[in-house]
N, C-alpha and C. Protein backbone atom coordinates (compact mmCIF):
# COMPACT_ATOMS: atom_id res chain seq x y z
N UNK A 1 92.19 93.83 31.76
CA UNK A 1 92.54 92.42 31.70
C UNK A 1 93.88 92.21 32.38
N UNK A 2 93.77 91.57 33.52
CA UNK A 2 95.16 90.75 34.32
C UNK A 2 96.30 90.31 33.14
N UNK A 3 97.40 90.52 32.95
CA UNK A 3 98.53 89.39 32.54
C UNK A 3 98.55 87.70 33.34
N UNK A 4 98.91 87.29 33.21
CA UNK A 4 99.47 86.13 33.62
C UNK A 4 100.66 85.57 33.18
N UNK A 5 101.71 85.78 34.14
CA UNK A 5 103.42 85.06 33.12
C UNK A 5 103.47 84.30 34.02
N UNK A 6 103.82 83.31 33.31
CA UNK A 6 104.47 81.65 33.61
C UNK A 6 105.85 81.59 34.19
N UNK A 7 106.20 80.93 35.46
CA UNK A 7 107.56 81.24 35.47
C UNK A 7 107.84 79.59 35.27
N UNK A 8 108.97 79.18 34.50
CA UNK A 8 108.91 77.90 34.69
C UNK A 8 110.04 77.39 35.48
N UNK A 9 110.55 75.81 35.32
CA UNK A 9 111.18 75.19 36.23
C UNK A 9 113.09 75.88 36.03
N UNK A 10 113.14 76.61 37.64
CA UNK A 10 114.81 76.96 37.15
C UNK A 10 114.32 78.66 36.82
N UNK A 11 113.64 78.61 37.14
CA UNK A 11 113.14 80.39 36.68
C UNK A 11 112.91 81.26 37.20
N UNK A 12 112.90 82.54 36.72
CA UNK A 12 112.59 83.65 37.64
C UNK A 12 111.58 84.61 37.05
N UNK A 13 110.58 85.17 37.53
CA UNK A 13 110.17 86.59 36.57
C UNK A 13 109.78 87.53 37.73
N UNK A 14 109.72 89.11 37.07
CA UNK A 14 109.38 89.79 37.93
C UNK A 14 108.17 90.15 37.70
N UNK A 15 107.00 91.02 38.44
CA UNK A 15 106.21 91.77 37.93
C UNK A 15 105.78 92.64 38.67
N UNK A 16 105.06 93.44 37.72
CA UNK A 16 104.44 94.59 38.63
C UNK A 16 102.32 95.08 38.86
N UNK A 17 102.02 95.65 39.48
CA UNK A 17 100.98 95.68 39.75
C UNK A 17 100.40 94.88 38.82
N UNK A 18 98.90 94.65 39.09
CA UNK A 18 97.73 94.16 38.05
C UNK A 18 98.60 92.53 37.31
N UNK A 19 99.40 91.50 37.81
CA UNK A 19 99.78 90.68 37.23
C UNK A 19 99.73 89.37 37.78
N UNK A 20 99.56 88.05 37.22
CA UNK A 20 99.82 86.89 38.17
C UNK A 20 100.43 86.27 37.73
N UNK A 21 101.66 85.80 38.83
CA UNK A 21 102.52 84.59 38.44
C UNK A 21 101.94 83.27 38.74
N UNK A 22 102.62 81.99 37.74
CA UNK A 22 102.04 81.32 37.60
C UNK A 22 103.20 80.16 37.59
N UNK A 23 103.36 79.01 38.34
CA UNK A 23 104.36 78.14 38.37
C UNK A 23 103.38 77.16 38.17
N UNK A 24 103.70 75.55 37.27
CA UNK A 24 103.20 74.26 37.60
C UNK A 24 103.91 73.47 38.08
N UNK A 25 103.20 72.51 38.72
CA UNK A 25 103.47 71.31 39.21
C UNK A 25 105.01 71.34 39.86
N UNK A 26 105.00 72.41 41.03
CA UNK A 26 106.04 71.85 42.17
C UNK A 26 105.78 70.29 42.50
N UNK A 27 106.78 69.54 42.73
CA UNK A 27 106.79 68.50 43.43
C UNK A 27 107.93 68.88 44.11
N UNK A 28 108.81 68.18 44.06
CA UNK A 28 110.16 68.57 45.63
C UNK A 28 111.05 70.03 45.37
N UNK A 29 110.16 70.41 44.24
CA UNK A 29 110.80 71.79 44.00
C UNK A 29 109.82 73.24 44.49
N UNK A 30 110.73 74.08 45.29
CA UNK A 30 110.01 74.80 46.06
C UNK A 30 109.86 76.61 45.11
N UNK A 31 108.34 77.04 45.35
CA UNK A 31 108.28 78.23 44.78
C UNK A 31 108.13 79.49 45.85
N UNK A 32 109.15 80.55 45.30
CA UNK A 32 109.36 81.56 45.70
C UNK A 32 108.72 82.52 45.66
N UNK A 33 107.83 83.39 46.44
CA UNK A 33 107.25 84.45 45.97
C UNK A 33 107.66 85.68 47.15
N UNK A 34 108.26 86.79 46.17
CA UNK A 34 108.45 88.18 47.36
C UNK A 34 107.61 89.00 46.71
N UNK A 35 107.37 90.27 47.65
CA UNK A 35 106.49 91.31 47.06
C UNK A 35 106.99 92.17 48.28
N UNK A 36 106.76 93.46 47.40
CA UNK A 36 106.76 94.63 48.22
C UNK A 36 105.64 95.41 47.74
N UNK A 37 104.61 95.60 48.84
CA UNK A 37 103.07 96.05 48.18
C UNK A 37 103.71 97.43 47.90
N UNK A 38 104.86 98.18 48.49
CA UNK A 38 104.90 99.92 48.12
C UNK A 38 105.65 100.07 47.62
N UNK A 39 106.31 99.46 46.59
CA UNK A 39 107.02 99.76 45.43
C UNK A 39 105.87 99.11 44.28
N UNK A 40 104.93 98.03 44.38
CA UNK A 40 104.57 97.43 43.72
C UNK A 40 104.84 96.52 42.88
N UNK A 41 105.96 96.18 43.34
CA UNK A 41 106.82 94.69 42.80
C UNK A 41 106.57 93.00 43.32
N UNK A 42 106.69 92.49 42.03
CA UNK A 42 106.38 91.11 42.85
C UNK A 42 106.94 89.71 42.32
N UNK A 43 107.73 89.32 42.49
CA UNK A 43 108.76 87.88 42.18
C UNK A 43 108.14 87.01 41.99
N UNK A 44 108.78 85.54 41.50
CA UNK A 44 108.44 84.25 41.72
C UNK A 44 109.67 83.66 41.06
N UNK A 45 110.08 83.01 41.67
CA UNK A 45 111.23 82.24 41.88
C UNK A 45 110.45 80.74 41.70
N UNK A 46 110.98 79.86 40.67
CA UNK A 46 110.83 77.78 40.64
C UNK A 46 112.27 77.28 41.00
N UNK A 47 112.42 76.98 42.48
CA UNK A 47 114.00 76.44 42.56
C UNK A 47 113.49 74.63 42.20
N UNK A 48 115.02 74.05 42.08
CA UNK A 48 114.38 73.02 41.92
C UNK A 48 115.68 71.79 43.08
N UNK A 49 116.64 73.00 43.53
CA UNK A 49 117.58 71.88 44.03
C UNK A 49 117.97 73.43 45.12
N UNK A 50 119.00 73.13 46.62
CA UNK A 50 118.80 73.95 47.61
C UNK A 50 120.38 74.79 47.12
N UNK A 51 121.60 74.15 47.23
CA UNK A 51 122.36 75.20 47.33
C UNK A 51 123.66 75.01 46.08
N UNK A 52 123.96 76.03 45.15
CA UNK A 52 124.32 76.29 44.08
C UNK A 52 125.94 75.83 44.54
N UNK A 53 126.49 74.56 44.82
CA UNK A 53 127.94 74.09 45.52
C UNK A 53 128.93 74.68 44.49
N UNK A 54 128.56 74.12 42.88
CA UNK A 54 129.80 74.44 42.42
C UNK A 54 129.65 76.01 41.80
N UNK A 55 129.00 76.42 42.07
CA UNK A 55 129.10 78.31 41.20
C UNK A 55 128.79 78.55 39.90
N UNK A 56 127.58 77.76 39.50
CA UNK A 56 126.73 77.77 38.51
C UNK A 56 126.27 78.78 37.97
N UNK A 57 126.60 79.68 37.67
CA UNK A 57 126.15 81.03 37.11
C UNK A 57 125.24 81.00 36.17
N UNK A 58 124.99 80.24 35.11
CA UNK A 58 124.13 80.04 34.33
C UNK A 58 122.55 79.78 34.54
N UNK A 59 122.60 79.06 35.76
CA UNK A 59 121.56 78.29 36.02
C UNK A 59 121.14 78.96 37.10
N UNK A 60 121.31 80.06 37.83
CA UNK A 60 121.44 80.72 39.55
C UNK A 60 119.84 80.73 39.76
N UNK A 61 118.65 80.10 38.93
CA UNK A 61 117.71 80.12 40.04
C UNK A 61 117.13 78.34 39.85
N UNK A 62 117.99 77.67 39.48
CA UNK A 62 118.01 76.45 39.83
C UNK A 62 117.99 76.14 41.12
N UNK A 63 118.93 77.22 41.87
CA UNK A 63 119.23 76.78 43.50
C UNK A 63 118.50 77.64 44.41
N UNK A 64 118.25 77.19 45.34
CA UNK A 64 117.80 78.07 46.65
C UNK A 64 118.11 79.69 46.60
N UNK A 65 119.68 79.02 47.21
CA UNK A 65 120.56 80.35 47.98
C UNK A 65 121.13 81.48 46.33
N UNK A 66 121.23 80.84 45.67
CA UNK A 66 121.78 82.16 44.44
C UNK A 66 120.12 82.48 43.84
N UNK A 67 119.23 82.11 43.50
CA UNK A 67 117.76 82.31 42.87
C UNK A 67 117.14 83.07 43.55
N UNK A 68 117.62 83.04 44.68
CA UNK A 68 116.09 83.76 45.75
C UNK A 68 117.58 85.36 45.89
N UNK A 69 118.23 85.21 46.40
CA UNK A 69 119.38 86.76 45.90
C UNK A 69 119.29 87.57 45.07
N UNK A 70 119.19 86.25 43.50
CA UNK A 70 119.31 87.49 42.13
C UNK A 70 118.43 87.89 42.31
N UNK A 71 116.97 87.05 42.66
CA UNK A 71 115.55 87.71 42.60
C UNK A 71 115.26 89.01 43.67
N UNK A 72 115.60 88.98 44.62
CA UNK A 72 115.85 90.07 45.40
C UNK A 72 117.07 91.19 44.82
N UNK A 73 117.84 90.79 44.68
CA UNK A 73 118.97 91.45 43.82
C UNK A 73 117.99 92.49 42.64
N UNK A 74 117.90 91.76 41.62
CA UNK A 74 116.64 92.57 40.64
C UNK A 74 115.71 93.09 40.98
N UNK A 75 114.72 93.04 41.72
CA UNK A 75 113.75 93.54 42.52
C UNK A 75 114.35 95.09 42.94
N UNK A 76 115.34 95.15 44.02
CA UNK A 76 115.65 96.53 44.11
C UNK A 76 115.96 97.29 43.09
N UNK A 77 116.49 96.61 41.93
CA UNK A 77 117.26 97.40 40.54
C UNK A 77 115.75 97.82 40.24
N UNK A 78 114.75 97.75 40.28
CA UNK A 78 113.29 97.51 39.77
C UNK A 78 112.58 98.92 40.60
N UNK A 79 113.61 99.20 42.19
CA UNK A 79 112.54 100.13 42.80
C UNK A 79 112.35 99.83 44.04
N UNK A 80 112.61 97.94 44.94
CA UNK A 80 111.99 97.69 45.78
C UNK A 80 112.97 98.06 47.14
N UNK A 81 111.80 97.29 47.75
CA UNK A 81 113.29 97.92 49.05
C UNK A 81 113.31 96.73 50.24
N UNK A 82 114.17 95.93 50.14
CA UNK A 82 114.25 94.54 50.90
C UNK A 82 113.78 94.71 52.05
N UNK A 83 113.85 95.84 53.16
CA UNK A 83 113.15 96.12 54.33
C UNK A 83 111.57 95.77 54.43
N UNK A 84 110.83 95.78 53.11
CA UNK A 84 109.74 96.01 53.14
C UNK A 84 109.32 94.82 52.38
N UNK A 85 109.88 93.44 51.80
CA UNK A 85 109.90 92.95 51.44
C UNK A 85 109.30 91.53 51.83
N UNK A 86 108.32 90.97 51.87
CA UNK A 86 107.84 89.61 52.54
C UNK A 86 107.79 88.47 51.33
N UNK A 87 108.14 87.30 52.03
CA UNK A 87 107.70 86.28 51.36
C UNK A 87 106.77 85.43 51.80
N UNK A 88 106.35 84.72 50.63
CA UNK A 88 105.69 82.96 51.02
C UNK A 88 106.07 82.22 50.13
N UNK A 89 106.10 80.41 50.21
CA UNK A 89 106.62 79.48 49.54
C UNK A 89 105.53 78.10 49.75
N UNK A 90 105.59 77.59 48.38
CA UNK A 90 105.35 76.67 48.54
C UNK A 90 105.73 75.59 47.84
N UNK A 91 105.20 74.24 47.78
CA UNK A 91 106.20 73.07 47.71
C UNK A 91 106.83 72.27 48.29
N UNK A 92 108.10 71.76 47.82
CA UNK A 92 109.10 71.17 48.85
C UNK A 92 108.74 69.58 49.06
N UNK A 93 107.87 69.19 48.20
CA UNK A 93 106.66 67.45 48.85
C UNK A 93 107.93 66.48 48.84
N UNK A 94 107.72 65.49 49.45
CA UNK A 94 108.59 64.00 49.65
C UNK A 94 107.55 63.47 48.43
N UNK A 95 107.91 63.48 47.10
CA UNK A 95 107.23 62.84 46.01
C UNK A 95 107.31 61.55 45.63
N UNK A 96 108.74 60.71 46.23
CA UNK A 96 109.38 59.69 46.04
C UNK A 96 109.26 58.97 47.73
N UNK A 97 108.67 57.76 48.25
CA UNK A 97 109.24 56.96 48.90
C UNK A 97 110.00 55.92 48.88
N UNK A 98 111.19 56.31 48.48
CA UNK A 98 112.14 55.26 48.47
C UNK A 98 112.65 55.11 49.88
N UNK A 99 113.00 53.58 49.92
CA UNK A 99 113.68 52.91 51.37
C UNK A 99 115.22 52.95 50.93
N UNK A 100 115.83 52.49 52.67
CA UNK A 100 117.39 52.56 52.21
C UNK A 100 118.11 53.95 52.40
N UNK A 101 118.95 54.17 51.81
CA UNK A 101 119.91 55.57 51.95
C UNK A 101 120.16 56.64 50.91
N UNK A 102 119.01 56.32 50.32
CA UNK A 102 118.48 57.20 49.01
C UNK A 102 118.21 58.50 49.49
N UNK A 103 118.98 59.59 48.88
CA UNK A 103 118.72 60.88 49.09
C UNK A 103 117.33 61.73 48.55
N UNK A 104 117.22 60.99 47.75
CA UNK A 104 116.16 61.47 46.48
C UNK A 104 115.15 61.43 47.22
N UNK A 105 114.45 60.70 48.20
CA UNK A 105 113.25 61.50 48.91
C UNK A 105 113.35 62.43 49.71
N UNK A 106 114.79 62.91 50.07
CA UNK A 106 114.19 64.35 50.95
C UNK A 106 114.21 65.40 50.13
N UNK A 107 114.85 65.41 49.42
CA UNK A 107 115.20 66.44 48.23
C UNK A 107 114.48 68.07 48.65
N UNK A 108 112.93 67.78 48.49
CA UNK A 108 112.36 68.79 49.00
C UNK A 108 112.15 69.22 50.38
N UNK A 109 112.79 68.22 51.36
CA UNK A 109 113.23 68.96 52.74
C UNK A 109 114.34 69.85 52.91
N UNK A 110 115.16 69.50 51.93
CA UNK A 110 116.48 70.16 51.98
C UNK A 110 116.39 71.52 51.13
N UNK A 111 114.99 71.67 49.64
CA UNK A 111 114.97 72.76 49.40
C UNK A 111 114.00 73.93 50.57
N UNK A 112 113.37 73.23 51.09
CA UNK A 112 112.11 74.18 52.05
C UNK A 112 113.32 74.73 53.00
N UNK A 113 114.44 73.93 53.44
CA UNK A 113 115.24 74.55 54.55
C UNK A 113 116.29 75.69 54.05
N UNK A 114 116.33 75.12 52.75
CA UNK A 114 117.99 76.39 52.32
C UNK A 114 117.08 77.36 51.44
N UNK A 115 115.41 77.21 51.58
CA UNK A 115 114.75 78.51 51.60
C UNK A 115 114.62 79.35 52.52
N UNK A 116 114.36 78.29 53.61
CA UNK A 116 114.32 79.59 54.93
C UNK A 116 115.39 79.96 55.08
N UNK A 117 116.65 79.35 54.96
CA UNK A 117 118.14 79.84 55.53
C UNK A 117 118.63 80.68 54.50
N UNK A 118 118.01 80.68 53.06
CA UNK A 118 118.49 82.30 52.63
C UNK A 118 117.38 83.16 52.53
N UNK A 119 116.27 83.47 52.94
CA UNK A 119 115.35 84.04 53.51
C UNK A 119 115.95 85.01 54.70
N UNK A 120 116.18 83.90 55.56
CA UNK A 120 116.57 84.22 56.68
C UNK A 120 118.25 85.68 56.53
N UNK A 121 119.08 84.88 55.75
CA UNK A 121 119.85 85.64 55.75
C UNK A 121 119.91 87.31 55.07
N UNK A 122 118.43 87.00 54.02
CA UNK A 122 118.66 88.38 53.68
C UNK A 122 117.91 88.56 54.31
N UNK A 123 117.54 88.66 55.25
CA UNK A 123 116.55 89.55 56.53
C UNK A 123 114.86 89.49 55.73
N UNK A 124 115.03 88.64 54.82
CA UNK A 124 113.14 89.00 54.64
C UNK A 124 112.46 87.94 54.90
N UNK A 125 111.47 88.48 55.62
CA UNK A 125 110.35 87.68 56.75
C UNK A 125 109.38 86.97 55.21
N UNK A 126 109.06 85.15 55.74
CA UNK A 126 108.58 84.76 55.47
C UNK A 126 107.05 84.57 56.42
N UNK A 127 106.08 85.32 55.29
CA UNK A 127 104.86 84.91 56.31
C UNK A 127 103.78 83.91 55.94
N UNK A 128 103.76 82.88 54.98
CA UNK A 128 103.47 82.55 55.14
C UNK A 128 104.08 80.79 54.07
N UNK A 129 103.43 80.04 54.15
CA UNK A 129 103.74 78.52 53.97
C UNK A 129 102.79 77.66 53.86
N UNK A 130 102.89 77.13 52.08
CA UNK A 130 102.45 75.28 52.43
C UNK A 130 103.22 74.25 52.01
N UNK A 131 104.23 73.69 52.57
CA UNK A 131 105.15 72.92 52.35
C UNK A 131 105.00 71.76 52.47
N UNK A 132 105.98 70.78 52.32
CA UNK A 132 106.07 69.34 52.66
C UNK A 132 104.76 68.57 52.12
N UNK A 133 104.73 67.71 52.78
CA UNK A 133 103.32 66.30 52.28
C UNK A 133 103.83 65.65 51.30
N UNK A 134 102.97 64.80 50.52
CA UNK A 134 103.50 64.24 49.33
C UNK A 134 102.52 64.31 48.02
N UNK A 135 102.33 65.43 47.77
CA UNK A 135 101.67 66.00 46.66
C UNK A 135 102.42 67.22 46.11
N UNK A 136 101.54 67.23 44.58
CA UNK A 136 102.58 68.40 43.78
C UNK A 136 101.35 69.48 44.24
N UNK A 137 101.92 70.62 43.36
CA UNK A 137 101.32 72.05 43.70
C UNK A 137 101.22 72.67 42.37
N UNK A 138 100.13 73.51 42.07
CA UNK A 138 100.56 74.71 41.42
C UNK A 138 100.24 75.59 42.01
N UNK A 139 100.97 77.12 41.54
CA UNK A 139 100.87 78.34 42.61
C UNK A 139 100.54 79.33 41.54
N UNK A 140 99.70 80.26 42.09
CA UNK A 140 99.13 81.76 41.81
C UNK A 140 99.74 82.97 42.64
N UNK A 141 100.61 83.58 41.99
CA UNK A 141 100.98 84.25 43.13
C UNK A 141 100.37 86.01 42.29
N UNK A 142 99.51 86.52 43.55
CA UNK A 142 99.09 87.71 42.33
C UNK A 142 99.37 89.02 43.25
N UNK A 143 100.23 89.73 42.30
CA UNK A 143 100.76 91.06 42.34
C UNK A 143 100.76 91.93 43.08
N UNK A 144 98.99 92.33 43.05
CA UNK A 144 97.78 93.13 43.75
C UNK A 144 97.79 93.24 45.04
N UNK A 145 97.16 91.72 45.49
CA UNK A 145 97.18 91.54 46.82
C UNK A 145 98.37 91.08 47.31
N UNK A 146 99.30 90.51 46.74
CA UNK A 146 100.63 89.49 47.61
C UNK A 146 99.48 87.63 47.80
N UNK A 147 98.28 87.55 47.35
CA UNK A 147 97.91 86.48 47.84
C UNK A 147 98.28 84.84 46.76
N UNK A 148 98.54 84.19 47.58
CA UNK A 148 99.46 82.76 47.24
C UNK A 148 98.43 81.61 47.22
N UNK A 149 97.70 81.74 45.68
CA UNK A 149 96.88 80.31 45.69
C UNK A 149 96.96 78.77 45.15
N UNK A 150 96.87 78.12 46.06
CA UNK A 150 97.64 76.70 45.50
C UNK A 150 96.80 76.00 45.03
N UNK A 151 97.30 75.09 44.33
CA UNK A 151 95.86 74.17 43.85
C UNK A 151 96.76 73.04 43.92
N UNK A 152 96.42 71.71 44.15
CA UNK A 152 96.68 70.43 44.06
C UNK A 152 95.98 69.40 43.91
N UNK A 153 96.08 68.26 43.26
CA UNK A 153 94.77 67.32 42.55
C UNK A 153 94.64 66.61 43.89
N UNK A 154 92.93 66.85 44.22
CA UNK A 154 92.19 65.87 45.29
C UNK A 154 92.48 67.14 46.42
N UNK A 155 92.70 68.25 46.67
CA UNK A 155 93.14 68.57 47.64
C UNK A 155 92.09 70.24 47.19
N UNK A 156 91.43 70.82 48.57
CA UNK A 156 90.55 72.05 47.94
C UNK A 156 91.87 73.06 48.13
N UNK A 157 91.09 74.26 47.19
CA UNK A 157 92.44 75.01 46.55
C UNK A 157 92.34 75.83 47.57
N UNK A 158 93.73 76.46 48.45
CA UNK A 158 93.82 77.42 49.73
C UNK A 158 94.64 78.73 49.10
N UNK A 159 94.19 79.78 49.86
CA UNK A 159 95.25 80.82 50.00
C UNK A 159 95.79 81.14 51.48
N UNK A 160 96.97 81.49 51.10
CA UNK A 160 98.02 81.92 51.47
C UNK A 160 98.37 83.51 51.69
């Protein structure tokens, strides 16, 4: 019998073989998933805002750039080895159309980008993505394979 752990909003969990993570209802908040198939480790990160300004320690996977670190950060304490390390993400939707100079609808453009830009900086390749639109998500991210299944209402369910 599979596990299934829940990671929720602002969260992190790790796991290992035979397990699936399980996030609900991204809307402009983007989900993290790394894996390294040869250590057998596998993340999921729920950010919900892009970059941690004032040094929030409490909260470090609230943000992009400190959430997706510790989670890599722990991961090696675990065995893994960032070289070998891939991601995918999903999320990030414009959930809100507000007019005017309201920030609150890009929200999730700004988390999909200060995902790739700390992605980017710790050198691990994102391969794959379903971002943006204006629908929520939930994600399956399972252990085994590394495969990323989304489901969203009205929309057929894809992997990743």
């Amino acid at each position: 019998m599979r596990t299934i752990v829940t990671v929720g909003i602002s969260d992190m969990k790790i796991v290992k073989k035979h397990e699936i993570l399980i996030s609900y209802a991204l809307g402009s908040c983007v989900g993290i998933c790394i894996i390294d198939c040869v250590a057998q480790i596998a993340g999921m990160a729920h950010i919900m805002l892009s970059y941690n300004k004032n040094g929030d320690k409490k909260e470090v996977f609230k943000y992009a750039d400190t959430g997706i670190t510790e989670m890599v950060r722990q991961m090696e304490k675990l065995g893994g080895i960032k070289s070998r390390m891939t991601a995918k993400i999903a999320g990030g939707a414009k959930m809100f159309d507000i007019k005017g100079s309201s920030t609150i609808g890009s929200i999730g453009e700004k988390n999909i980008a200060a995902v790739k830009d700390t992605l980017q900086k710790l050198r691990i390749r994102l391969i794959a993505e379903d971002v943006g639109q204006n629908y929520g998500r939930t994600i399956m991210f399972d252990s085994t394979n590394g495969n990323l299944t989304i489901k969203s209402f009205g929309k057929e369910e894809k992997v990743i």
